[in-house]
Structures are given as structure tokens and as C-alpha cells.
PDB file of N, CA and C in Angstrom:
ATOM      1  N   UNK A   1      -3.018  15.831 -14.258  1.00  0.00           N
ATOM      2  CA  UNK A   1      -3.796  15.040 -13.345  1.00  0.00           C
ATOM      3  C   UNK A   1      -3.604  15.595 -11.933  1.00  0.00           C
ATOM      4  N   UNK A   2      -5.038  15.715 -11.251  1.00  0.00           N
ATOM      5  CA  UNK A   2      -4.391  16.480  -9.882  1.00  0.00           C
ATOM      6  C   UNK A   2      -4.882  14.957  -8.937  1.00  0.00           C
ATOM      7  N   UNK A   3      -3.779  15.311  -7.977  1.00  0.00           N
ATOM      8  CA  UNK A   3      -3.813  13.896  -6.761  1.00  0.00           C
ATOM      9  C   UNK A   3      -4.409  15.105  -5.559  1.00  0.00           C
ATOM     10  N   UNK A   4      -5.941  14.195  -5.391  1.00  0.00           N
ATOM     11  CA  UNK A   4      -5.648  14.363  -3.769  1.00  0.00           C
ATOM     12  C   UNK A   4      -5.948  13.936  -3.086  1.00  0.00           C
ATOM     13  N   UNK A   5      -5.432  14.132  -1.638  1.00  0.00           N
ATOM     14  CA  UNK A   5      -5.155  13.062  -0.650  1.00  0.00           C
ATOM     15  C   UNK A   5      -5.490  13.266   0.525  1.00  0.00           C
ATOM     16  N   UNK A   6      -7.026  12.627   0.719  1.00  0.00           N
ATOM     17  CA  UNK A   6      -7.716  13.152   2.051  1.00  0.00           C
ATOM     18  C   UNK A   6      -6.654  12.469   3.432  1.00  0.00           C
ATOM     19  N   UNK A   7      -5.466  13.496   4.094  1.00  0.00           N
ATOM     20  CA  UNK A   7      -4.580  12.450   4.979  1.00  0.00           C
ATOM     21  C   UNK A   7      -4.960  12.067   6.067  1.00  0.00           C
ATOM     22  N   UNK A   8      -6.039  12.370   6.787  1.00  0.00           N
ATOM     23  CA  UNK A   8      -7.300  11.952   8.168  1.00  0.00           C
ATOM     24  C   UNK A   8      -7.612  10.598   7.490  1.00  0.00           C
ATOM     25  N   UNK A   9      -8.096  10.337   6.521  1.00  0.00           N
ATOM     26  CA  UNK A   9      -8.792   9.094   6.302  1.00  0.00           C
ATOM     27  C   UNK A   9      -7.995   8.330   5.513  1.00  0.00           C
ATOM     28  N   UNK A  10      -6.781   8.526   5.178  1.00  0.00           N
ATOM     29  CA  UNK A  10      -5.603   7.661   4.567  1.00  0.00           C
ATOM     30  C   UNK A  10      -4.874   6.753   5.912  1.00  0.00           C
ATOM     31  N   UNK A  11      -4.795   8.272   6.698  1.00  0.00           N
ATOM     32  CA  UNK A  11      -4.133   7.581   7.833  1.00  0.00           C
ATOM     33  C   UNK A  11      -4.843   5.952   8.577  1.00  0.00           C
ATOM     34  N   UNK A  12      -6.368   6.685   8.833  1.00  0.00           N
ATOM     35  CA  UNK A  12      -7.409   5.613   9.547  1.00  0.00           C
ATOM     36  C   UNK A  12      -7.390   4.508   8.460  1.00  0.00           C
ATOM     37  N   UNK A  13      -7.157   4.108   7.433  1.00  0.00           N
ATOM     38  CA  UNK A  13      -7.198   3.371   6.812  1.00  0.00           C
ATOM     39  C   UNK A  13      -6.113   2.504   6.984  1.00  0.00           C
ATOM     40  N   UNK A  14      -4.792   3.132   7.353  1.00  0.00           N
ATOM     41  CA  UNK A  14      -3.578   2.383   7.488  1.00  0.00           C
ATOM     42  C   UNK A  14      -3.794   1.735   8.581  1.00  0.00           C
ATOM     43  N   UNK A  15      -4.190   2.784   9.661  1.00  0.00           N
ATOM     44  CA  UNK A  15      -4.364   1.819  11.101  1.00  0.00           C
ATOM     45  C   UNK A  15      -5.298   0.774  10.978  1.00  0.00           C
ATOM     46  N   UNK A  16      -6.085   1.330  10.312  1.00  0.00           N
ATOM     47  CA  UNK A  16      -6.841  -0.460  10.217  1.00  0.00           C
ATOM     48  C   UNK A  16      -6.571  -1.855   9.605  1.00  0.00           C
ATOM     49  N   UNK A  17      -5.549  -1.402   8.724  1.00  0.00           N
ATOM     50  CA  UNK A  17      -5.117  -2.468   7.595  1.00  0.00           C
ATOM     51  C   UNK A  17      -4.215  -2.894   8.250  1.00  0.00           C
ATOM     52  N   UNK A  18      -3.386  -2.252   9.616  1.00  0.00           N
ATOM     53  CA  UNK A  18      -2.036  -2.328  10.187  1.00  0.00           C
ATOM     54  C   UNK A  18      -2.414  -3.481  11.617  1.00  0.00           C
ATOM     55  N   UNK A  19      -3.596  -3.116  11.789  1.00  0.00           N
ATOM     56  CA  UNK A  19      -3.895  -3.321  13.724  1.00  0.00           C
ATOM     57  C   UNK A  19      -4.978  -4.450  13.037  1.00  0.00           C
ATOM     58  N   UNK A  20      -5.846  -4.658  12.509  1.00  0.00           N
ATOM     59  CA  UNK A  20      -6.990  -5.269  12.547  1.00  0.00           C
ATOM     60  C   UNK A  20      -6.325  -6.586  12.731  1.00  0.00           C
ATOM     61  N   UNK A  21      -6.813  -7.958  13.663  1.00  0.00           N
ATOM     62  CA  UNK A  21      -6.638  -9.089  14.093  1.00  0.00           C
ATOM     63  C   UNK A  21      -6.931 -10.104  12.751  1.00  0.00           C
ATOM     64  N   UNK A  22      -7.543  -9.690  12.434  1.00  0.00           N
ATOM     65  CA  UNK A  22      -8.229 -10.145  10.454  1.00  0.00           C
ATOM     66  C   UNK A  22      -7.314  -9.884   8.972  1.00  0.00           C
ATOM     67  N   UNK A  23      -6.813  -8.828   9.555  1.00  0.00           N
ATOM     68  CA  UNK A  23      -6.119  -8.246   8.169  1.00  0.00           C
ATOM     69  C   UNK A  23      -4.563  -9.040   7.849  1.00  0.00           C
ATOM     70  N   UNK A  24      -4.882  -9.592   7.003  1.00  0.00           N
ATOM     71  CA  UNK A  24      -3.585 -10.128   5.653  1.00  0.00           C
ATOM     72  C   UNK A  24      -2.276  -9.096   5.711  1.00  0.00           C
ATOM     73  N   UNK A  25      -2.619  -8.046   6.063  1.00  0.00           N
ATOM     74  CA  UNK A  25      -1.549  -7.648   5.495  1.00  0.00           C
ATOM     75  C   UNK A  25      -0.762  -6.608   6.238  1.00  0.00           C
ATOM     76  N   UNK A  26      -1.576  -7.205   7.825  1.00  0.00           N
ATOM     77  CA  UNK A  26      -0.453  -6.197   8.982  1.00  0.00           C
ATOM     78  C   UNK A  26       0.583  -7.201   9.589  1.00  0.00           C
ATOM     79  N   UNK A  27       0.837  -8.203   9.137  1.00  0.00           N
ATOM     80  CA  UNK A  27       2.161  -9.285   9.605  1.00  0.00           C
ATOM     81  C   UNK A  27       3.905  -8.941   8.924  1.00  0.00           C
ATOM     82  N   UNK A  28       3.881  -7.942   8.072  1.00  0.00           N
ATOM     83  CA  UNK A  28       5.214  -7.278   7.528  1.00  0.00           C
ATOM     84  C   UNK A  28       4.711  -5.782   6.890  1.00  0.00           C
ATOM     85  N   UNK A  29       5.943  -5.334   6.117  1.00  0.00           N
ATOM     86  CA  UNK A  29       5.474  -3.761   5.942  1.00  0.00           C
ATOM     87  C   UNK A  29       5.622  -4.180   4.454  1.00  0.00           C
ATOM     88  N   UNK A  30       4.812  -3.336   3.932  1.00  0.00           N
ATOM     89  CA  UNK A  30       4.116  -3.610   2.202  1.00  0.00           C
ATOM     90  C   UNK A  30       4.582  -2.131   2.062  1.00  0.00           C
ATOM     91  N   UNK A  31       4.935  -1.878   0.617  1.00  0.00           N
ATOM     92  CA  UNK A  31       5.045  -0.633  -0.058  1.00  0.00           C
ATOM     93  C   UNK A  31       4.580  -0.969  -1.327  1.00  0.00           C
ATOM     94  N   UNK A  32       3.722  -0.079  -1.832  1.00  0.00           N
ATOM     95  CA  UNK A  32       3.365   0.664  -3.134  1.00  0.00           C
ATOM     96  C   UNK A  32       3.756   1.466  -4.167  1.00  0.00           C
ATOM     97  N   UNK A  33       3.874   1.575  -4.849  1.00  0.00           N
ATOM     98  CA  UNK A  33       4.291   2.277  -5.856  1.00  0.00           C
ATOM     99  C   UNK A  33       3.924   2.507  -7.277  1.00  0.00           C
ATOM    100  N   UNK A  34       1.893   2.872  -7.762  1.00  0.00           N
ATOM    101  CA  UNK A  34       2.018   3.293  -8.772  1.00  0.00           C
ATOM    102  C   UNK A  34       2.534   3.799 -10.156  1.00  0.00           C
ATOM    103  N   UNK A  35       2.625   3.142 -11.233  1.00  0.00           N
ATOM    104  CA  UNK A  35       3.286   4.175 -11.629  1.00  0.00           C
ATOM    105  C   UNK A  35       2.752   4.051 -13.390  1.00  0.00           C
ATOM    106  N   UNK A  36       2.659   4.676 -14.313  1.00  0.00           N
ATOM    107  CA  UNK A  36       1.994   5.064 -15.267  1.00  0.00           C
ATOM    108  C   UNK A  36       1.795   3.727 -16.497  1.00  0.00           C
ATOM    109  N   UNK A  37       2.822   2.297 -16.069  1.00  0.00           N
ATOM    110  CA  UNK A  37       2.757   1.501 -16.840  1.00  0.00           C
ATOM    111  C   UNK A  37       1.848   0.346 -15.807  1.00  0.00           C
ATOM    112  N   UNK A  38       1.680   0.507 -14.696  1.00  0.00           N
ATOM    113  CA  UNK A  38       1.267  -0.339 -13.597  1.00  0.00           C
ATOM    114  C   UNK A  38       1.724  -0.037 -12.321  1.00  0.00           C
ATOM    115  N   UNK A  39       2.460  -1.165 -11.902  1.00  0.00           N
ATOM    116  CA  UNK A  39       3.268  -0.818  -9.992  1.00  0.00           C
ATOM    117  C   UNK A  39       4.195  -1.944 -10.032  1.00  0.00           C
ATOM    118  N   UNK A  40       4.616  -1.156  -8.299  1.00  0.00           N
ATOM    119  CA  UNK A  40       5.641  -1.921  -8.034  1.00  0.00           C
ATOM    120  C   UNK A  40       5.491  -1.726  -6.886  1.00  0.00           C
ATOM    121  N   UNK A  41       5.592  -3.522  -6.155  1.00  0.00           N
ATOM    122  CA  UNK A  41       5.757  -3.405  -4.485  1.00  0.00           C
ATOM    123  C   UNK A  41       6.468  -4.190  -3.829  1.00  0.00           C
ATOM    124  N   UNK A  42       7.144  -3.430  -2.674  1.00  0.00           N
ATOM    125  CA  UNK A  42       8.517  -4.126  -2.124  1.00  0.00           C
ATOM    126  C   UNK A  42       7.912  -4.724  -0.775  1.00  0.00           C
ATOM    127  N   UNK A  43       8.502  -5.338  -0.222  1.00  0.00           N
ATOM    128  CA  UNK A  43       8.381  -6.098   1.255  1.00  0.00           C
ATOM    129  C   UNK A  43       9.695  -6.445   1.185  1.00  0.00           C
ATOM    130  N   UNK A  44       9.328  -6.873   2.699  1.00  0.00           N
ATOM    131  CA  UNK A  44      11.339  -7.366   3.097  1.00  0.00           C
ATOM    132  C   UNK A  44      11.307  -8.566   2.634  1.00  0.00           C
ATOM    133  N   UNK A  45      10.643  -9.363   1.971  1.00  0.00           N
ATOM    134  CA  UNK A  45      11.434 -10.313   1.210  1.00  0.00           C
ATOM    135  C   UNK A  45      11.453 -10.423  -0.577  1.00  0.00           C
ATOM    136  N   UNK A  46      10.613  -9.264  -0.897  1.00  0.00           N
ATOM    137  CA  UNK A  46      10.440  -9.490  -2.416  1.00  0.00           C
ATOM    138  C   UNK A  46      10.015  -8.167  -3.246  1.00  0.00           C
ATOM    139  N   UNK A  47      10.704  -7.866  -4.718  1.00  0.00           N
ATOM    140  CA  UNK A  47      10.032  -6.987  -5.435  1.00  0.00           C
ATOM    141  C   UNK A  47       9.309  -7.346  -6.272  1.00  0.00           C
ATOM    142  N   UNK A  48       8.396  -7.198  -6.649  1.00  0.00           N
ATOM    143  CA  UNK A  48       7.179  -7.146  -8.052  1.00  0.00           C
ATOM    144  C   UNK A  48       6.774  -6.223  -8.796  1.00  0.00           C
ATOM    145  N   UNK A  49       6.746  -6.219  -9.940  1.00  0.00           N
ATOM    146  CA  UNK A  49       6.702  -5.354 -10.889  1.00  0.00           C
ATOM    147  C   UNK A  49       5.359  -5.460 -12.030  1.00  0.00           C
ATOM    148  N   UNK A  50       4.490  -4.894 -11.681  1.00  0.00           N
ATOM    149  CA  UNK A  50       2.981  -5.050 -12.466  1.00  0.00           C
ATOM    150  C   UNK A  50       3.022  -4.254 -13.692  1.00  0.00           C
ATOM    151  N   UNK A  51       2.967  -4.572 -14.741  1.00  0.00           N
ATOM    152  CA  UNK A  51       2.882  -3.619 -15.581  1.00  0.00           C
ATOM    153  C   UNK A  51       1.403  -4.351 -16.649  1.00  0.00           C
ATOM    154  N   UNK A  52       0.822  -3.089 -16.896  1.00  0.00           N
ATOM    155  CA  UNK A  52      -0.614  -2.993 -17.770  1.00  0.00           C
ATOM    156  C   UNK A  52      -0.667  -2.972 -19.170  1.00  0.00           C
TER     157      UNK A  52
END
């Protein structure tokens, strides 16, 4: 499987999800983590574990 990763428009995407006055989800820092059974995402108060 090839990944790729346009990083100009990954970036602009963060800043918007980060700065926008609207956005859910610029009030703490969110991490991601794909991974072949589902994901997993951390914040400073919690882990979750998605699996498919």
C-alpha cells in the first residue's frame, strides 16, 4: 500500500481544524492513530481504541 501525503494541504487543514472559532476540536490536542484493525486516539484525558 503506498501512503501519500500531500504536506501543504495537511498542514492547512490542521490550521483550520486548530484556529477556526467553530471547530470542536481546537480546545485540546487530539492524536490519531490508524491502524490495520481500526484506531486509536489519545488526548490528555483519555485513550480509545476502535477496532473494525
Amino acid at each position: 500500500m503506498e501512503v501519500i501525503i500531500n504536506e501543504p494541504v495537511v498542514n492547512d487543514i490542521q490550521q483550520l481544524v486548530r484556529q477556526h472559532p467553530d471547530s470542536k476540536f481546537n480546545k485540546s490536542v487530539l492524536l490519531t492513530r490508524c491502524t490495520e484493525t481500526g484506531s486509536m486516539t489519545l488526548t490528555d484525558h483519555s485513550y480509545t481504541v476502535l477496532n473494525h
